[in-house]
C-alpha atoms as a PDB file:
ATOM      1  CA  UNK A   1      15.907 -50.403 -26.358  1.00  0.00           C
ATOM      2  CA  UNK A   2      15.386 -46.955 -27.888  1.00  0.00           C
ATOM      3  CA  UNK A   3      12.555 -46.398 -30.736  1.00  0.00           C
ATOM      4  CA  UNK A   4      15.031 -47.089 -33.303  1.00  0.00           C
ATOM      5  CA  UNK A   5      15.962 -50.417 -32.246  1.00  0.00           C
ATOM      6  CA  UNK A   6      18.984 -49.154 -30.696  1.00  0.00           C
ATOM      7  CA  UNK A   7      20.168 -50.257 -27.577  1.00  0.00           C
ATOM      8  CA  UNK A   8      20.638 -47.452 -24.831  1.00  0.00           C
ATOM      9  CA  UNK A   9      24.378 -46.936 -24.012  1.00  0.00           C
ATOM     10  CA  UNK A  10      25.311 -47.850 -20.335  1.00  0.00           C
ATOM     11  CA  UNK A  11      24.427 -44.349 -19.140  1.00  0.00           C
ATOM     12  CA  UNK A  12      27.350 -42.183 -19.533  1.00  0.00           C
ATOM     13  CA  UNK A  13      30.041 -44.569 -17.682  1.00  0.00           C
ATOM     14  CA  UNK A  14      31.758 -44.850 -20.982  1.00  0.00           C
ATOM     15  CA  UNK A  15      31.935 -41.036 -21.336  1.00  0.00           C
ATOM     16  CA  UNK A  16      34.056 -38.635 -19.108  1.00  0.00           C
ATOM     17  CA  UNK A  17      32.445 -35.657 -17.423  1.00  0.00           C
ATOM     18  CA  UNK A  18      33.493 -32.705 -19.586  1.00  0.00           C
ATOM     19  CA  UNK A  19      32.745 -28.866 -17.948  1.00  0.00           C
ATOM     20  CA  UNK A  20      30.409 -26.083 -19.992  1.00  0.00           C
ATOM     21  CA  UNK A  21      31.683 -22.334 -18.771  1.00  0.00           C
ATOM     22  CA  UNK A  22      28.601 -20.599 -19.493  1.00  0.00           C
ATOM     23  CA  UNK A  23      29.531 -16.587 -19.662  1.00  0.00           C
ATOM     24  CA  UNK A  24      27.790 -13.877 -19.810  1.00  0.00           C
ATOM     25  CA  UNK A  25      28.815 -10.037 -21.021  1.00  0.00           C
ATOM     26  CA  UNK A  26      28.286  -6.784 -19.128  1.00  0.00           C
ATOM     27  CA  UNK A  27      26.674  -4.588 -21.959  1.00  0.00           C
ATOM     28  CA  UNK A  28      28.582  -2.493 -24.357  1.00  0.00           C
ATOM     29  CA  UNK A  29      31.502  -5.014 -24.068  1.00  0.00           C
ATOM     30  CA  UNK A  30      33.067  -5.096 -27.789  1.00  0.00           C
ATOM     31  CA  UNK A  31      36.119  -2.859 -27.131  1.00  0.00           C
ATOM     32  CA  UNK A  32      37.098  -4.408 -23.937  1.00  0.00           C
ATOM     33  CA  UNK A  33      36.648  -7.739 -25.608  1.00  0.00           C
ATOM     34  CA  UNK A  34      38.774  -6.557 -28.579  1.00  0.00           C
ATOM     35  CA  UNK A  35      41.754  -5.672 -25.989  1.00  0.00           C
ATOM     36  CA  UNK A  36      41.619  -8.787 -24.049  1.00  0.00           C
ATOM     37  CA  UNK A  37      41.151 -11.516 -26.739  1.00  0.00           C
ATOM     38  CA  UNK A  38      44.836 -11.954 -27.254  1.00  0.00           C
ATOM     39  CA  UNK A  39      45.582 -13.409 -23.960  1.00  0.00           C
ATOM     40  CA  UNK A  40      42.015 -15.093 -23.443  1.00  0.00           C
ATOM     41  CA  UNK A  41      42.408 -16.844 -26.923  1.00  0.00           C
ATOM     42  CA  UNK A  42      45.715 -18.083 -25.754  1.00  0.00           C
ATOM     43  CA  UNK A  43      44.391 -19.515 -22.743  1.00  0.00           C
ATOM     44  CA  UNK A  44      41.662 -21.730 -24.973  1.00  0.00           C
ATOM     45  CA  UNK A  45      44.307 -22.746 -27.658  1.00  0.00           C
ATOM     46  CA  UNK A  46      46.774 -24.110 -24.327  1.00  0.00           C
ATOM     47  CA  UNK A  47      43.026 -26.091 -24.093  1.00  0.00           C
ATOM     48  CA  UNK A  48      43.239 -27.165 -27.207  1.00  0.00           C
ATOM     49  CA  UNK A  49      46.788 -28.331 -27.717  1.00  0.00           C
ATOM     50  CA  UNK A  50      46.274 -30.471 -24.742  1.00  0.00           C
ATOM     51  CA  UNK A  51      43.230 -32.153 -26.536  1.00  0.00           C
ATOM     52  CA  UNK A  52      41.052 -30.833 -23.839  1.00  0.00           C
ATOM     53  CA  UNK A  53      38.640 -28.454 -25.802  1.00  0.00           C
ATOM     54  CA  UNK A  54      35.742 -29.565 -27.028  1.00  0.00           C
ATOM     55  CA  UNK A  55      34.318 -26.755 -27.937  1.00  0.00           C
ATOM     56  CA  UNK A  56      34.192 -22.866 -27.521  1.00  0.00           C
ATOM     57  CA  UNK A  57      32.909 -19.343 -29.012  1.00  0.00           C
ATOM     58  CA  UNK A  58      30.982 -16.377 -28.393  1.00  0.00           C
ATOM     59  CA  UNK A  59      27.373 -15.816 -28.519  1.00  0.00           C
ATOM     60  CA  UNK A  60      26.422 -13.139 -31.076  1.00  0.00           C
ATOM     61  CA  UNK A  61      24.272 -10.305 -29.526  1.00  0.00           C
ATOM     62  CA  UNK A  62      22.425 -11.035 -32.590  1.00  0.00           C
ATOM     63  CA  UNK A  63      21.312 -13.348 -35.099  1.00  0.00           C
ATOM     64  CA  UNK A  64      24.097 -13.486 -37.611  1.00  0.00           C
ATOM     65  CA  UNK A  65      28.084 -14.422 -37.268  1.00  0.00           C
ATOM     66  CA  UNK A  66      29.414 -10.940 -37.532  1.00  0.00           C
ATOM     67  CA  UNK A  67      27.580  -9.143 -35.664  1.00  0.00           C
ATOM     68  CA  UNK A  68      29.592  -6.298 -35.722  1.00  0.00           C
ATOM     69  CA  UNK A  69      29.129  -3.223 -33.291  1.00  0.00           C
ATOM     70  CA  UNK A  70      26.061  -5.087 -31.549  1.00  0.00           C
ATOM     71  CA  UNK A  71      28.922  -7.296 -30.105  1.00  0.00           C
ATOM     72  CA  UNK A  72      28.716 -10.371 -28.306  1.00  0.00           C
ATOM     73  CA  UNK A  73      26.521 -11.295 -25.411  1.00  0.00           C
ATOM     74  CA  UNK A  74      28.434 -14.315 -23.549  1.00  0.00           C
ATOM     75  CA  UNK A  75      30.727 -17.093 -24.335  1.00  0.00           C
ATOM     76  CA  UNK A  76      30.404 -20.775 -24.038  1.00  0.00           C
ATOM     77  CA  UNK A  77      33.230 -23.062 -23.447  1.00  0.00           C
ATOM     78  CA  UNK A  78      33.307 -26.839 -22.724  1.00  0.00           C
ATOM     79  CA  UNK A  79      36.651 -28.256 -21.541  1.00  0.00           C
ATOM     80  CA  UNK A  80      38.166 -31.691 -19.737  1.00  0.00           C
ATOM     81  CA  UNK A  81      39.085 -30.811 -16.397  1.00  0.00           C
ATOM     82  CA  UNK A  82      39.952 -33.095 -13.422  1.00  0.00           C
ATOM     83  CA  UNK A  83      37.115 -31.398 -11.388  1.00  0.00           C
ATOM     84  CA  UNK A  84      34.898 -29.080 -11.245  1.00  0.00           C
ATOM     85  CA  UNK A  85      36.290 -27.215  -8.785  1.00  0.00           C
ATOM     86  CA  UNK A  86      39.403 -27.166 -11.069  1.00  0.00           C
ATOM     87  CA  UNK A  87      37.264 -25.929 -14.319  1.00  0.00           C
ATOM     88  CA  UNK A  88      36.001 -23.464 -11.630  1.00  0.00           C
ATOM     89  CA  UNK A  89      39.333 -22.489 -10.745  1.00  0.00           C
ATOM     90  CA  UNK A  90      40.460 -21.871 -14.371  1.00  0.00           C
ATOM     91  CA  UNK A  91      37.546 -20.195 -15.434  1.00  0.00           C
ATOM     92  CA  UNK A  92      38.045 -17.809 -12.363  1.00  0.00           C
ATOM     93  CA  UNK A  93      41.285 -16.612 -14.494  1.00  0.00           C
ATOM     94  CA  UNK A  94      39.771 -15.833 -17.762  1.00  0.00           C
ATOM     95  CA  UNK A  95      41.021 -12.617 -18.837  1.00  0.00           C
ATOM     96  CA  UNK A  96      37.493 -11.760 -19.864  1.00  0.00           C
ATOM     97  CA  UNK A  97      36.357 -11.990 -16.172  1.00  0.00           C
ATOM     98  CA  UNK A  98      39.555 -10.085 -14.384  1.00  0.00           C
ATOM     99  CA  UNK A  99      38.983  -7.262 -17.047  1.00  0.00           C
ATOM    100  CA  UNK A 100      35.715  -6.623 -16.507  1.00  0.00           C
ATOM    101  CA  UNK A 101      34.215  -8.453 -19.800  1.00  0.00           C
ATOM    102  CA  UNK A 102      32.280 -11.107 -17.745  1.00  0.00           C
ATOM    103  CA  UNK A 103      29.604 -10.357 -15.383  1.00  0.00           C
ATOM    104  CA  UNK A 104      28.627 -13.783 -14.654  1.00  0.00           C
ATOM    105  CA  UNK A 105      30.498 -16.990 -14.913  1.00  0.00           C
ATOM    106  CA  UNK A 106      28.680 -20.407 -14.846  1.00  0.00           C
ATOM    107  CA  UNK A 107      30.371 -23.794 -15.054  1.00  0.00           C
ATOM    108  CA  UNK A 108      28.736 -26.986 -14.482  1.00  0.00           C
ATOM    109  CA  UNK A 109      29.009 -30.457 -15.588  1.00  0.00           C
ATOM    110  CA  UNK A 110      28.482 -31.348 -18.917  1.00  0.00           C
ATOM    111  CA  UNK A 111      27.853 -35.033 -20.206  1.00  0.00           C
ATOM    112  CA  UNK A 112      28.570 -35.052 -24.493  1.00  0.00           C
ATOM    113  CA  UNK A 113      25.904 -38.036 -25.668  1.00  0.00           C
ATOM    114  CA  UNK A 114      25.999 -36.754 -29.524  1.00  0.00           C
ATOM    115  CA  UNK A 115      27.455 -36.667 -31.933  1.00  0.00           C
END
């Protein structure tokens, strides 16, 4: 039992795996974001019409939500994929990452206990 006379969940067997794609900017990357956004929004909303998108957004460069011509930083996206080598796989074909955006790409396994 937890502390708050809960009882601990069967350790993430009822849960599926889901996949964080942890990105990261090469600096100065605003206007090259701005060009590409189109087609790499397009690729997230096909993610989220399939109910496969849990999440996803940019990291500000700095603290606030507009951080205007400080830019972004990374992105963060978690997804359902089959595997990982499949989230691999997609996230090899971000637009982001073929145009230069990305500089490093990171997806691992990501288990969603709360909310």
């Amino acid at each position: 039992m937890l502390p708050s006379g809960r009882r601990k969940r069967d350790c993430y067997t009822k849960f599926k795996v889901w996949y964080a794609i942890i990105s990261e900017d090469v600096t100065d990357s605003l206007v090259l974001r701005k060009i590409h956004r189109p087609a790499h929004l397009a690729r997230l909303e096909h993610l989220a019409e399939q109910n496969r998108l849990l999440l996803a957004g940019p990291h500000p460069a700095i603290d606030a939500v507009d951080p205007g011509a400080e830019g972004f930083s990374g992105s963060l996206v978690v997804a359902d994929f089959p595997s990982l080598q499949e989230a691999r796989q997609w996230a090899d074909q971000d637009p982001y990452l073929l145009n230069g955006i990305y500089k490093q790409v990171t997806v691992k396994p990501f288990n969603k206990v709360l909310p």
